[in-house]
C-alpha atoms as a PDB file:
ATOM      1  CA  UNK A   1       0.000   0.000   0.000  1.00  0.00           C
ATOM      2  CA  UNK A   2       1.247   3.524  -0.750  1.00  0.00           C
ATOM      3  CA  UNK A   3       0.036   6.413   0.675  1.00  0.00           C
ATOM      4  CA  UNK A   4      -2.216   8.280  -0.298  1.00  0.00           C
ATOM      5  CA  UNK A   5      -1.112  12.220  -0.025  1.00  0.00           C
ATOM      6  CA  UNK A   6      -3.513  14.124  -0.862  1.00  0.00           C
ATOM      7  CA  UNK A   7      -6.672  12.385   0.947  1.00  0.00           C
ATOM      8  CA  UNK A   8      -4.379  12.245   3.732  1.00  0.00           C
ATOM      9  CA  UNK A   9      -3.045  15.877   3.996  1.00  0.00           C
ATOM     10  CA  UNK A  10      -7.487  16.727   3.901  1.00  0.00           C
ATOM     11  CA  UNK A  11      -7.808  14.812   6.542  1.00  0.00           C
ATOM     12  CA  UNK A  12      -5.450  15.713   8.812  1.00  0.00           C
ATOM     13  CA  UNK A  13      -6.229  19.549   7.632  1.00  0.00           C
ATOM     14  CA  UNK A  14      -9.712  18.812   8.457  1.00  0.00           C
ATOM     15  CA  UNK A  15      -8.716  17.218  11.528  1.00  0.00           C
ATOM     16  CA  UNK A  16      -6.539  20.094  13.173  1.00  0.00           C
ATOM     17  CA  UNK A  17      -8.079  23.170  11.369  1.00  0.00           C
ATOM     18  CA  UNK A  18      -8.286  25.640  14.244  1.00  0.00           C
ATOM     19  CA  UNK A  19      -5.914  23.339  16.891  1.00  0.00           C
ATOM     20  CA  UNK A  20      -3.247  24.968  19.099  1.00  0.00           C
ATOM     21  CA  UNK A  21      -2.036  22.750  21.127  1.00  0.00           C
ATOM     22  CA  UNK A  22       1.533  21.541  20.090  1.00  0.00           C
ATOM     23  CA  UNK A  23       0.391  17.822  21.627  1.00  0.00           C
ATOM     24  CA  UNK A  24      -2.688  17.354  20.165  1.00  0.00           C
ATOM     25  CA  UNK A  25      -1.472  18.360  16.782  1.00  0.00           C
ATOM     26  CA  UNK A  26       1.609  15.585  16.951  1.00  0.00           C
ATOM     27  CA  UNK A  27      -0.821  13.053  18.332  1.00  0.00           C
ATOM     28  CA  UNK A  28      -3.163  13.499  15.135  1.00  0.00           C
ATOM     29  CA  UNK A  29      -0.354  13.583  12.521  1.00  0.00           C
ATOM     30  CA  UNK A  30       1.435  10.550  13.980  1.00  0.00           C
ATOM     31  CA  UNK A  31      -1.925   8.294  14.659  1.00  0.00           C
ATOM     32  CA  UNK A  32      -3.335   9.486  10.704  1.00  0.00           C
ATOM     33  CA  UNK A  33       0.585   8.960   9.019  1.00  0.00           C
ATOM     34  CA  UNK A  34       0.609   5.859  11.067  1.00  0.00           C
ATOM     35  CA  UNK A  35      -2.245   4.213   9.477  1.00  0.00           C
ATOM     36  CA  UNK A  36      -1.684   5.313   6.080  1.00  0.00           C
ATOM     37  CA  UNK A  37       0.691   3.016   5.332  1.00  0.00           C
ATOM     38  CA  UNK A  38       2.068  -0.913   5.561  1.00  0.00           C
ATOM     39  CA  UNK A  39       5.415   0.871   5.052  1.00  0.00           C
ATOM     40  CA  UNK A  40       5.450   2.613   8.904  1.00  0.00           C
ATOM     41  CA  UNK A  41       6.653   0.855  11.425  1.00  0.00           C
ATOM     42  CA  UNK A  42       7.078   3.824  14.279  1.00  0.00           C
ATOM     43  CA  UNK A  43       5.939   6.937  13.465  1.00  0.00           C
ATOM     44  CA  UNK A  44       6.165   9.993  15.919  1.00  0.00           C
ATOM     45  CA  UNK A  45       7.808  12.932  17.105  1.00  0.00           C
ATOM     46  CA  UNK A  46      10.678  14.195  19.477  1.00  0.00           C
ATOM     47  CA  UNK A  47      10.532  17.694  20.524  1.00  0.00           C
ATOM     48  CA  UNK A  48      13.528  20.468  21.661  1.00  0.00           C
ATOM     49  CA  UNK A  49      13.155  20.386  25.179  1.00  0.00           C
ATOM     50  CA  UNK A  50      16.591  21.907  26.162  1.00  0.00           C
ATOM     51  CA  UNK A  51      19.261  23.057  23.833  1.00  0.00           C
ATOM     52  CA  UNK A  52      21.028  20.155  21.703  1.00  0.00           C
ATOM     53  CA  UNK A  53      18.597  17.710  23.707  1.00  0.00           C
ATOM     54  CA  UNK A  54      15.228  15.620  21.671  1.00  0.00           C
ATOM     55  CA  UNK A  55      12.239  14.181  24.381  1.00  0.00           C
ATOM     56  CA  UNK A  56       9.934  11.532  22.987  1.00  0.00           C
ATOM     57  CA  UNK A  57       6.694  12.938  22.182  1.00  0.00           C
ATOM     58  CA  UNK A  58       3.330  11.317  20.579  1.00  0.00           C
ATOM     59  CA  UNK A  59       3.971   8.438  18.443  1.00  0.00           C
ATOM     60  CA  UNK A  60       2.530   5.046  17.083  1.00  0.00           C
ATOM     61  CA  UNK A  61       4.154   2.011  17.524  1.00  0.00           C
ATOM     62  CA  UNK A  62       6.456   0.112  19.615  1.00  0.00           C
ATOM     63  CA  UNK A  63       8.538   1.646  22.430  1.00  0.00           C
ATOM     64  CA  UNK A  64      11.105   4.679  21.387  1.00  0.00           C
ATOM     65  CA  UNK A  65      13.693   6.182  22.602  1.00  0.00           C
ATOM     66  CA  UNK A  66      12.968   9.168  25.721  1.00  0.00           C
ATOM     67  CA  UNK A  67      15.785  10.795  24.896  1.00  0.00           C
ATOM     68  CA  UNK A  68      18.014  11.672  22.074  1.00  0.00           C
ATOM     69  CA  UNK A  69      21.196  14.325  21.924  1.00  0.00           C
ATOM     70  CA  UNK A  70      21.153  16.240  18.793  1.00  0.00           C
ATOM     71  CA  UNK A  71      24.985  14.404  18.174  1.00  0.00           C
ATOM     72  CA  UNK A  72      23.224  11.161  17.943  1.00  0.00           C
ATOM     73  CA  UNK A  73      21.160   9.270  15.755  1.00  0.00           C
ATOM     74  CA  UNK A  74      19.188  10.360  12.704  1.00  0.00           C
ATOM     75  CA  UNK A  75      16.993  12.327  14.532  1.00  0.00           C
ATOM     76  CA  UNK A  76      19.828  14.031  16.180  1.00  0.00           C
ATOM     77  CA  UNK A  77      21.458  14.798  12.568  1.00  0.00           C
ATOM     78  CA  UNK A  78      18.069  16.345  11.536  1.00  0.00           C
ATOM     79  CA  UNK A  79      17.227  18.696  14.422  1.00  0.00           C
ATOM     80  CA  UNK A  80      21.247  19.552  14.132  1.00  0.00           C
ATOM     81  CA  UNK A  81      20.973  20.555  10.889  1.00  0.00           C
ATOM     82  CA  UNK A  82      17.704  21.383  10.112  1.00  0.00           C
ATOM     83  CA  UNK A  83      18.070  18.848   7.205  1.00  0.00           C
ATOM     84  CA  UNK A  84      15.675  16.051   6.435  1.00  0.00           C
ATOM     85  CA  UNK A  85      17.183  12.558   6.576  1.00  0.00           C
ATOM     86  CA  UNK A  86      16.681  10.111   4.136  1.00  0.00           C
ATOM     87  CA  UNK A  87      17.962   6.971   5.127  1.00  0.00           C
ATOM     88  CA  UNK A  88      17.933   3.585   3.409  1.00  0.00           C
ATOM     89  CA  UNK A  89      19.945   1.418   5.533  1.00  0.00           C
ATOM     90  CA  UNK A  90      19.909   2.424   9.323  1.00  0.00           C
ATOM     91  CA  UNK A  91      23.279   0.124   9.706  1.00  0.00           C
ATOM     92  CA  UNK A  92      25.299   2.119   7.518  1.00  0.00           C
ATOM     93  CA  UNK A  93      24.247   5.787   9.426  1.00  0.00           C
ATOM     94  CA  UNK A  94      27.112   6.464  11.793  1.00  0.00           C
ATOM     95  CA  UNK A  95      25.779   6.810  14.805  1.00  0.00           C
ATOM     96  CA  UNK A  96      22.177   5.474  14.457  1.00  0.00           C
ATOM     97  CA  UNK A  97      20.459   4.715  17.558  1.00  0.00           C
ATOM     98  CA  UNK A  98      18.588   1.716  17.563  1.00  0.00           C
ATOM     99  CA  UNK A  99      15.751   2.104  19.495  1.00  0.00           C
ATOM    100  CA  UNK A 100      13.857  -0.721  17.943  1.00  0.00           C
ATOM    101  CA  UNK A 101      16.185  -3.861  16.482  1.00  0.00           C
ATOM    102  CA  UNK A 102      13.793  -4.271  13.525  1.00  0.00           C
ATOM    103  CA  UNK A 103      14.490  -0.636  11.721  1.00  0.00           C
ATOM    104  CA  UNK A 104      15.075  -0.988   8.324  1.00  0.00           C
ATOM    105  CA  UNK A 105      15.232   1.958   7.371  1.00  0.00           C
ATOM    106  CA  UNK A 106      14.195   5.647   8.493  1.00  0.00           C
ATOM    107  CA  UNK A 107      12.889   8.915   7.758  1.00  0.00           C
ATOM    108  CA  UNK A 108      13.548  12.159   9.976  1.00  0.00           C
ATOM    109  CA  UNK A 109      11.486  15.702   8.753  1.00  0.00           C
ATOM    110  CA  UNK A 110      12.761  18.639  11.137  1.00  0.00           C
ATOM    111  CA  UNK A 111      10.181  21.383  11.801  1.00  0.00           C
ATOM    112  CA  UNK A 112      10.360  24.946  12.424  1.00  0.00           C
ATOM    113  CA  UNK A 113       8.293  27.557  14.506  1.00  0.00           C
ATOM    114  CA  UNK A 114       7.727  30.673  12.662  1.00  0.00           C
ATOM    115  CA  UNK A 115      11.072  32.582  13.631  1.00  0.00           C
ATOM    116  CA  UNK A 116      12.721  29.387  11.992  1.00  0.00           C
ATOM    117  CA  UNK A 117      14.015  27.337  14.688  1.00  0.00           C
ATOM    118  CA  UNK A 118      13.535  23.455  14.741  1.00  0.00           C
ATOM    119  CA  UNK A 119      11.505  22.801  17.561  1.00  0.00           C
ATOM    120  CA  UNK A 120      11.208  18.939  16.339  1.00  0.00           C
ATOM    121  CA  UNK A 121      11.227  16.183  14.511  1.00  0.00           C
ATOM    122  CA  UNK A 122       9.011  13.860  12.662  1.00  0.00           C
ATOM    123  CA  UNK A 123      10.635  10.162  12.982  1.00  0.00           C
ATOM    124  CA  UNK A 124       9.041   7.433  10.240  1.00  0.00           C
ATOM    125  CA  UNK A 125      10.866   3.989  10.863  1.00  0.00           C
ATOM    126  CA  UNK A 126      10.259   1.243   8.254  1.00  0.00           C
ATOM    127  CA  UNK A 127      11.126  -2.724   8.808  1.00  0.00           C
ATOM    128  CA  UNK A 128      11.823  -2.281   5.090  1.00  0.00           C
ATOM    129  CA  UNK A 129      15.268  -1.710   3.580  1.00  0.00           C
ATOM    130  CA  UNK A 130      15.015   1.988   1.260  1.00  0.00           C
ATOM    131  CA  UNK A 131      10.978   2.360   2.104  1.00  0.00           C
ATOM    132  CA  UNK A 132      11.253   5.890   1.930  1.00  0.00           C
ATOM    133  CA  UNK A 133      11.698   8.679  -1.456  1.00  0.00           C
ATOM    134  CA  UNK A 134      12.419  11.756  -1.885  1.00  0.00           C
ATOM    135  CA  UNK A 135       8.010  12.154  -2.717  1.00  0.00           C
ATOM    136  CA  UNK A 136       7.162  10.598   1.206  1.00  0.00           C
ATOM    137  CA  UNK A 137      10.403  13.723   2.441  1.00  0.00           C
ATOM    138  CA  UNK A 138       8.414  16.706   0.241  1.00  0.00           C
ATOM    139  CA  UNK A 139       4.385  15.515   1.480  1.00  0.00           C
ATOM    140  CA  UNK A 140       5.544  15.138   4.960  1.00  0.00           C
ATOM    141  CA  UNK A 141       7.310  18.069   5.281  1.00  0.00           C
ATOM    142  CA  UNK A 142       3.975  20.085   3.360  1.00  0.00           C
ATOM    143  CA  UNK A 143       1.831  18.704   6.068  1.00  0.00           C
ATOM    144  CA  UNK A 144       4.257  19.477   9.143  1.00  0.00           C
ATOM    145  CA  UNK A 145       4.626  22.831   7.760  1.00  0.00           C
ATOM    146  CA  UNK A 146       0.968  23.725   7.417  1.00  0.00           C
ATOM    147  CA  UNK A 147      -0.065  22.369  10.930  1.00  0.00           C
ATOM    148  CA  UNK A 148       3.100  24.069  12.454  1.00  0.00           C
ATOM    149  CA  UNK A 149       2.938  27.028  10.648  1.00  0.00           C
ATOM    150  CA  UNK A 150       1.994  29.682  13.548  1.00  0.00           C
ATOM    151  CA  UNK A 151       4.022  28.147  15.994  1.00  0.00           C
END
């Protein structure tokens, strides 16, 4: 199954339109991306909580990590460089945290408040080997950035 962007961005537009709270947002995106396809494995979020320093937030799925330092890990390497990851084999990232032993494969979005500081990430794992393109990066990011847009 592939997903399905564009019923899934409406939906999750619908869902939020007019939300504010931070939580509730991530909760909505993570159960809704979660669901929309065999491909996701984990999906949630880790939020800035203290400079250089990621806190679990809402997700879908197995256990994750509480806690990740923004000089570990993919998610790390995102919210350090306010670069979304990409990654096809999570054994060949230096420095990849394995949370769960049956990650594949892994894709981090950062996302900004409005003055442009990452104030998160968005953390897709796969049990697949290269389940994520460049198309899943761009329609992510296009949702994060619409529900997060007045932060």
């Amino acid at each position: 199954m592939q997903v399905d962007y564009a019923t899934l961005e409406k939906t999750i537009a619908a869902l939020t339109d007019g939300e504010t709270d931070d939580i509730a947002l991530m909760a909505t995106i993570a159960c809704e991306v979660h669901h929309a396809d065999a491909r996701f494995d984990w999906t949630g979020f880790y939020r800035v909580v203290a400079p250089e320093l990621l806190k679990i937030g809402p997700y879908q799925g197995g256990h994750g990590c509480l806690v990740i330092p923004f000089s570990r890990g993919v998610c790390g390497a995102a919210a350090r460089t306010g670069e979304v990851q990409i990654v096809a084999d999570v054994d060949a990232f230096e420095g990849h945290i394995a949370c769960s032993t049956s990650t594949r494969s892994e894709l981090v979005i950062p996302f900004r408040n409005r003055t442009g500081n990452v104030i998160g990430v968005f953390d897709i794992d796969s049990d697949q080997e290269s389940a994520f393109d460049q198309k899943d990066a761009d329609m992510l990011d296009r949702i994060l950035r619409r529900a997060f847009s007045d932060r």
